[in-house]
C-alpha atoms as a PDB file:
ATOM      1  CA  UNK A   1      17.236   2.777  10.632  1.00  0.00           C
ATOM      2  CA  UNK A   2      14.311   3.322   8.018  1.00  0.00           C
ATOM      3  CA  UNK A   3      14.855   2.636   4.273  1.00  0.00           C
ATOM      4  CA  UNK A   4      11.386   3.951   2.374  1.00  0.00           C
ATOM      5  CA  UNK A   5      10.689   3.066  -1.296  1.00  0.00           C
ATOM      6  CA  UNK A   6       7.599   4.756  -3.448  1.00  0.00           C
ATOM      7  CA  UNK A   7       4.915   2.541  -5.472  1.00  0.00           C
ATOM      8  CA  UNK A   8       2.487   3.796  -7.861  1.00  0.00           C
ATOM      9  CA  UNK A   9      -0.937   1.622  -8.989  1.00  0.00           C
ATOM     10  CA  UNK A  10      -3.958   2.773 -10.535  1.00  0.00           C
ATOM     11  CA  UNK A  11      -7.513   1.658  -9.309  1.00  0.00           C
ATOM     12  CA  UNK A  12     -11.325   2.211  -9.398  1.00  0.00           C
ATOM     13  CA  UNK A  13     -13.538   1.542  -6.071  1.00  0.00           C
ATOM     14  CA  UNK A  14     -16.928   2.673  -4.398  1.00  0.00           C
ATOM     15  CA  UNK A  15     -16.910   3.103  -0.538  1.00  0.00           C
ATOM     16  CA  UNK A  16     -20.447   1.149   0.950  1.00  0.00           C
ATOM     17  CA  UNK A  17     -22.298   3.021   3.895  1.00  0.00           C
ATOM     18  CA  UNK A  18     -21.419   5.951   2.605  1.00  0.00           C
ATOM     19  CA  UNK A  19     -23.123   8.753   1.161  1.00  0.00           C
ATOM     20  CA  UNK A  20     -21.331  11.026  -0.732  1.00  0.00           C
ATOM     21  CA  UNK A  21     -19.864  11.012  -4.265  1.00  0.00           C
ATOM     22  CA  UNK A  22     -17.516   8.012  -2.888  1.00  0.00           C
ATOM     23  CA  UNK A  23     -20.421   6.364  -2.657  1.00  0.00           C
ATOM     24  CA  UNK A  24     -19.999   5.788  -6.974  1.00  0.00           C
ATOM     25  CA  UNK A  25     -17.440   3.834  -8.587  1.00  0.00           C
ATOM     26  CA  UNK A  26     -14.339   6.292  -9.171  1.00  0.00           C
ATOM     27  CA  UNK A  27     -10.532   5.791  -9.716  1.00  0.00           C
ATOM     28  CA  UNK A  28      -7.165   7.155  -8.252  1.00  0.00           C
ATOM     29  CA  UNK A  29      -4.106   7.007  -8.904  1.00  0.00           C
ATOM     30  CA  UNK A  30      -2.556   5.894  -5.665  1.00  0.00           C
ATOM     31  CA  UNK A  31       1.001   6.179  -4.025  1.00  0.00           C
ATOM     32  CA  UNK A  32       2.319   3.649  -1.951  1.00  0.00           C
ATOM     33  CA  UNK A  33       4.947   4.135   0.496  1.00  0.00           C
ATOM     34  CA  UNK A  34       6.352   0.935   2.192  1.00  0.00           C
ATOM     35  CA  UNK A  35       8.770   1.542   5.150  1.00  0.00           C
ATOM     36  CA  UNK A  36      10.878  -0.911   6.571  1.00  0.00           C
ATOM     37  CA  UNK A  37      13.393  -0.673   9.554  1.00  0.00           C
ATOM     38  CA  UNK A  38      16.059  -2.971  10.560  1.00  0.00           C
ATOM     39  CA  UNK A  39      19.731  -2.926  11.172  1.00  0.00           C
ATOM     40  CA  UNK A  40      22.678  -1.998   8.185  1.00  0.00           C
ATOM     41  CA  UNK A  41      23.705  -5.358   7.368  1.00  0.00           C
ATOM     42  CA  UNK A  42      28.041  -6.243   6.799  1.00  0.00           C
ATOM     43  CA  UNK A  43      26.602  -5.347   2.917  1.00  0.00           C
ATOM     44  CA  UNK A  44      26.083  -1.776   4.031  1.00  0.00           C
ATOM     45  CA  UNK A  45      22.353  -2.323   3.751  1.00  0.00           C
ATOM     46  CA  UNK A  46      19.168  -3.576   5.637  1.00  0.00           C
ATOM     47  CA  UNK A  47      17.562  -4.472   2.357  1.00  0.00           C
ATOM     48  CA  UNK A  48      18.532  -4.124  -1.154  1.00  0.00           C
ATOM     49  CA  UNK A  49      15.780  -1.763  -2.637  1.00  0.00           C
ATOM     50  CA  UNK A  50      15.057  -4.074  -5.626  1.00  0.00           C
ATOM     51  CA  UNK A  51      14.370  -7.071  -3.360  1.00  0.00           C
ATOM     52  CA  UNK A  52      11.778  -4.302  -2.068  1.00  0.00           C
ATOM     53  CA  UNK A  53      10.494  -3.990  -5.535  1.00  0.00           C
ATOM     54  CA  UNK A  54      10.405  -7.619  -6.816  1.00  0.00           C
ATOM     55  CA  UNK A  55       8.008  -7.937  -3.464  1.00  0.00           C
ATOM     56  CA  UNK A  56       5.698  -4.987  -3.240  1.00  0.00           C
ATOM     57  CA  UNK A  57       5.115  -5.812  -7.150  1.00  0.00           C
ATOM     58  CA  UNK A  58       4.369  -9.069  -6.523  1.00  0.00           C
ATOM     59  CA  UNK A  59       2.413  -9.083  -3.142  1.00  0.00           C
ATOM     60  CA  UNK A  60       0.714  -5.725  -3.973  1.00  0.00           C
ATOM     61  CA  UNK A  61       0.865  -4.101  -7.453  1.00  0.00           C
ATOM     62  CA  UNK A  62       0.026  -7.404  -9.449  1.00  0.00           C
ATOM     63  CA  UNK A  63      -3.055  -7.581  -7.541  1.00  0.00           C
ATOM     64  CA  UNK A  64      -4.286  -4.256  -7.332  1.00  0.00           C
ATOM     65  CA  UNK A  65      -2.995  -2.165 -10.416  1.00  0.00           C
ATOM     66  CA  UNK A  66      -5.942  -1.878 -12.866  1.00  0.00           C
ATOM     67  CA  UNK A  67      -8.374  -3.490 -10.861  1.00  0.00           C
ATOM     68  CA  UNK A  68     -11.576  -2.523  -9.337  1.00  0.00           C
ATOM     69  CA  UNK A  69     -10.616  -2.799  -6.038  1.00  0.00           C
ATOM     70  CA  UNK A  70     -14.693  -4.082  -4.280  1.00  0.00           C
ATOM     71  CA  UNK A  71     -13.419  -7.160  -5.775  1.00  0.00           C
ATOM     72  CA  UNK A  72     -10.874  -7.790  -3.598  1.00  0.00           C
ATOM     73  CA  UNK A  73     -11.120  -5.676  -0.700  1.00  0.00           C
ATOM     74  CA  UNK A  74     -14.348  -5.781   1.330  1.00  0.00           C
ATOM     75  CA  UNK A  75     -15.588  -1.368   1.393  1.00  0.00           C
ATOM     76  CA  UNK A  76     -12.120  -0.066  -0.067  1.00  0.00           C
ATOM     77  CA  UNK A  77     -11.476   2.894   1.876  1.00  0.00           C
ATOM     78  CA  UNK A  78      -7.488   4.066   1.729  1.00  0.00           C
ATOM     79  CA  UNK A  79      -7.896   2.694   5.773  1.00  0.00           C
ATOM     80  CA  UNK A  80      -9.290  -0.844   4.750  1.00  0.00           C
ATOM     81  CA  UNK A  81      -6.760  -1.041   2.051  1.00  0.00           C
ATOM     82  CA  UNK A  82      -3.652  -0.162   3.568  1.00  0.00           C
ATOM     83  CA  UNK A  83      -4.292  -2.693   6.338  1.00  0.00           C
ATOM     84  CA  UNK A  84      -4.933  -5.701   3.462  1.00  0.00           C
ATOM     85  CA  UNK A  85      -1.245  -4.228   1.813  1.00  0.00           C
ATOM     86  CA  UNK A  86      -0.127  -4.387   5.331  1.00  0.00           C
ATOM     87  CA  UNK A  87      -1.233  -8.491   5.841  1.00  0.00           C
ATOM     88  CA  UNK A  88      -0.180  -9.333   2.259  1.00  0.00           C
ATOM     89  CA  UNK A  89       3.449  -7.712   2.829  1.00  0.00           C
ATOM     90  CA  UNK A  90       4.366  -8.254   6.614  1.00  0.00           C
ATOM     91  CA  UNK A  91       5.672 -11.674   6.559  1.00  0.00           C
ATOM     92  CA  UNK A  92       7.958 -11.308   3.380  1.00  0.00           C
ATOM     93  CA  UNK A  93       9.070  -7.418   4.797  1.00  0.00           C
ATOM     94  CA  UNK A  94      10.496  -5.873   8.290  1.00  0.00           C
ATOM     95  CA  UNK A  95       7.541  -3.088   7.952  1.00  0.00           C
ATOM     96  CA  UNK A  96       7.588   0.077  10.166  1.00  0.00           C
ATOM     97  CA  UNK A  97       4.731   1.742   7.953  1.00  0.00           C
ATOM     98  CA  UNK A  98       2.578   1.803   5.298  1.00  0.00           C
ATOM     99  CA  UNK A  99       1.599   5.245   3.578  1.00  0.00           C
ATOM    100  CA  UNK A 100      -1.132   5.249   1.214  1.00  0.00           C
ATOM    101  CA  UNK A 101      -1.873   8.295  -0.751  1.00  0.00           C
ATOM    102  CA  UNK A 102      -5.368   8.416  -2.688  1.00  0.00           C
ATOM    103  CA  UNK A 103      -4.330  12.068  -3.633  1.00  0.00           C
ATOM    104  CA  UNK A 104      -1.828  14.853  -3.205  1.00  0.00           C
ATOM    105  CA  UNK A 105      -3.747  15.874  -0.308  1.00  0.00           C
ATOM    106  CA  UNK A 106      -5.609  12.867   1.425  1.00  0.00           C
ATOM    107  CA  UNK A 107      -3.522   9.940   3.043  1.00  0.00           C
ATOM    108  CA  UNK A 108      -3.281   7.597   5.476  1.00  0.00           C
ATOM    109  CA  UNK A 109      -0.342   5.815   7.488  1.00  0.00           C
ATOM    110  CA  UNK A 110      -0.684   2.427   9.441  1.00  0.00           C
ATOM    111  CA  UNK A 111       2.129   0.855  11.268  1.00  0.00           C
ATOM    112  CA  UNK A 112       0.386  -2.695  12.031  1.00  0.00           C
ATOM    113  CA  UNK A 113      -1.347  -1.538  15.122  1.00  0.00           C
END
Protein backbone atom coordinates (compact mmCIF):
# COMPACT_ATOMS: atom_id res chain seq x y z
CA UNK A 1 0.00 0.00 0.00
CA UNK A 2 1.00 3.78 -0.63
CA UNK A 3 0.29 6.48 2.02
CA UNK A 4 1.27 10.11 0.21
CA UNK A 5 1.55 13.33 2.29
CA UNK A 6 1.95 17.06 0.56
CA UNK A 7 4.87 19.62 1.62
CA UNK A 8 5.08 23.12 0.67
CA UNK A 9 8.66 25.31 0.84
CA UNK A 10 9.53 28.38 -0.78
CA UNK A 11 12.98 28.92 -2.58
CA UNK A 12 15.13 31.04 -4.97
CA UNK A 13 17.82 29.24 -7.40
CA UNK A 14 19.67 29.81 -10.84
CA UNK A 15 20.21 26.68 -13.07
CA UNK A 16 24.29 26.80 -14.43
CA UNK A 17 24.86 25.69 -18.18
CA UNK A 18 21.91 26.96 -19.02
CA UNK A 19 20.75 29.64 -21.09
CA UNK A 20 17.52 30.81 -20.69
CA UNK A 21 15.77 33.01 -18.10
CA UNK A 22 16.62 30.02 -15.51
CA UNK A 23 19.79 30.93 -16.09
CA UNK A 24 18.95 34.20 -13.30
CA UNK A 25 18.26 33.82 -9.78
CA UNK A 26 14.31 33.27 -9.46
CA UNK A 27 11.99 31.69 -6.79
CA UNK A 28 9.09 29.06 -6.62
CA UNK A 29 7.00 28.03 -4.53
CA UNK A 30 7.46 24.30 -4.58
CA UNK A 31 5.24 21.19 -3.68
CA UNK A 32 6.60 18.24 -2.31
CA UNK A 33 5.04 14.97 -2.45
CA UNK A 34 6.74 12.15 -0.39
CA UNK A 35 5.34 8.59 -0.99
CA UNK A 36 5.98 5.80 1.09
CA UNK A 37 4.78 2.09 0.78
CA UNK A 38 4.84 -0.60 3.26
CA UNK A 39 2.48 -2.96 4.91
CA UNK A 40 -0.82 -1.76 7.39
CA UNK A 41 0.69 -2.33 10.62
CA UNK A 42 -1.72 -4.25 13.85
CA UNK A 43 -2.24 -0.09 14.43
CA UNK A 44 -4.18 0.03 11.19
CA UNK A 45 -1.35 2.03 9.67
CA UNK A 46 2.09 1.80 7.84
CA UNK A 47 3.08 5.15 9.23
CA UNK A 48 1.40 7.66 11.29
CA UNK A 49 1.25 10.81 8.96
CA UNK A 50 2.71 13.16 11.64
CA UNK A 51 5.79 10.96 12.13
CA UNK A 52 5.86 11.81 8.22
CA UNK A 53 5.73 15.42 9.06
CA UNK A 54 8.07 15.73 12.10
CA UNK A 55 10.65 14.08 9.32
CA UNK A 56 10.16 15.71 5.97
CA UNK A 57 10.27 19.09 8.19
CA UNK A 58 13.22 18.23 9.66
CA UNK A 59 15.29 16.40 6.90
CA UNK A 60 13.87 18.69 4.14
CA UNK A 61 11.85 21.87 4.89
CA UNK A 62 14.30 23.23 7.66
CA UNK A 63 16.92 23.16 5.15
CA UNK A 64 15.44 24.34 2.14
CA UNK A 65 12.41 26.72 2.99
CA UNK A 66 13.64 30.31 2.44
CA UNK A 67 16.86 29.52 1.20
CA UNK A 68 18.66 30.08 -1.96
CA UNK A 69 18.94 26.78 -2.92
CA UNK A 70 22.97 27.10 -5.15
CA UNK A 71 23.97 27.03 -1.64
CA UNK A 72 23.19 23.79 -0.94
CA UNK A 73 22.50 21.96 -3.96
CA UNK A 74 25.19 21.88 -6.66
CA UNK A 75 22.91 23.42 -10.33
CA UNK A 76 19.34 23.16 -8.59
CA UNK A 77 17.24 21.87 -11.21
CA UNK A 78 13.71 20.23 -9.76
CA UNK A 79 15.84 16.76 -11.10
CA UNK A 80 19.06 17.54 -8.96
CA UNK A 81 16.90 18.47 -6.10
CA UNK A 82 14.53 15.82 -5.77
CA UNK A 83 17.36 13.28 -5.82
CA UNK A 84 19.29 15.35 -2.69
CA UNK A 85 15.40 15.18 -0.85
CA UNK A 86 15.55 11.64 -1.91
CA UNK A 87 19.30 10.88 -0.01
CA UNK A 88 18.40 13.15 2.93
CA UNK A 89 14.94 11.19 3.52
CA UNK A 90 15.55 7.45 2.47
CA UNK A 91 17.08 6.09 5.50
CA UNK A 92 14.59 7.66 8.10
CA UNK A 93 11.40 6.77 5.37
CA UNK A 94 10.12 3.47 3.34
CA UNK A 95 10.06 5.86 0.04
CA UNK A 96 8.28 4.68 -3.18
CA UNK A 97 8.53 8.34 -4.72
CA UNK A 98 9.34 11.66 -4.59
CA UNK A 99 7.18 14.34 -6.56
CA UNK A 100 8.49 17.70 -6.85
CA UNK A 101 6.40 20.38 -8.31
CA UNK A 102 8.23 23.79 -9.30
CA UNK A 103 4.74 24.85 -10.72
CA UNK A 104 1.18 23.84 -11.45
CA UNK A 105 2.39 22.62 -14.64
CA UNK A 106 6.15 21.46 -14.50
CA UNK A 107 7.18 18.41 -12.22
CA UNK A 108 9.21 15.74 -11.75
CA UNK A 109 8.95 12.19 -9.97
CA UNK A 110 12.01 9.99 -8.87
CA UNK A 111 11.64 6.70 -7.21
CA UNK A 112 15.49 6.17 -6.16
CA UNK A 113 16.52 4.72 -9.44
Amino acid sequence: MELSSTFHFAASHFLTQYHGKCEHMHGHNYKLIVTIEGEIKSNGMILDFKKIKEIVEEKILEKLDHTHLNNLIENPSAENIVVWIWENLKNSLPLKRLTLYETDDYFCQYEGK
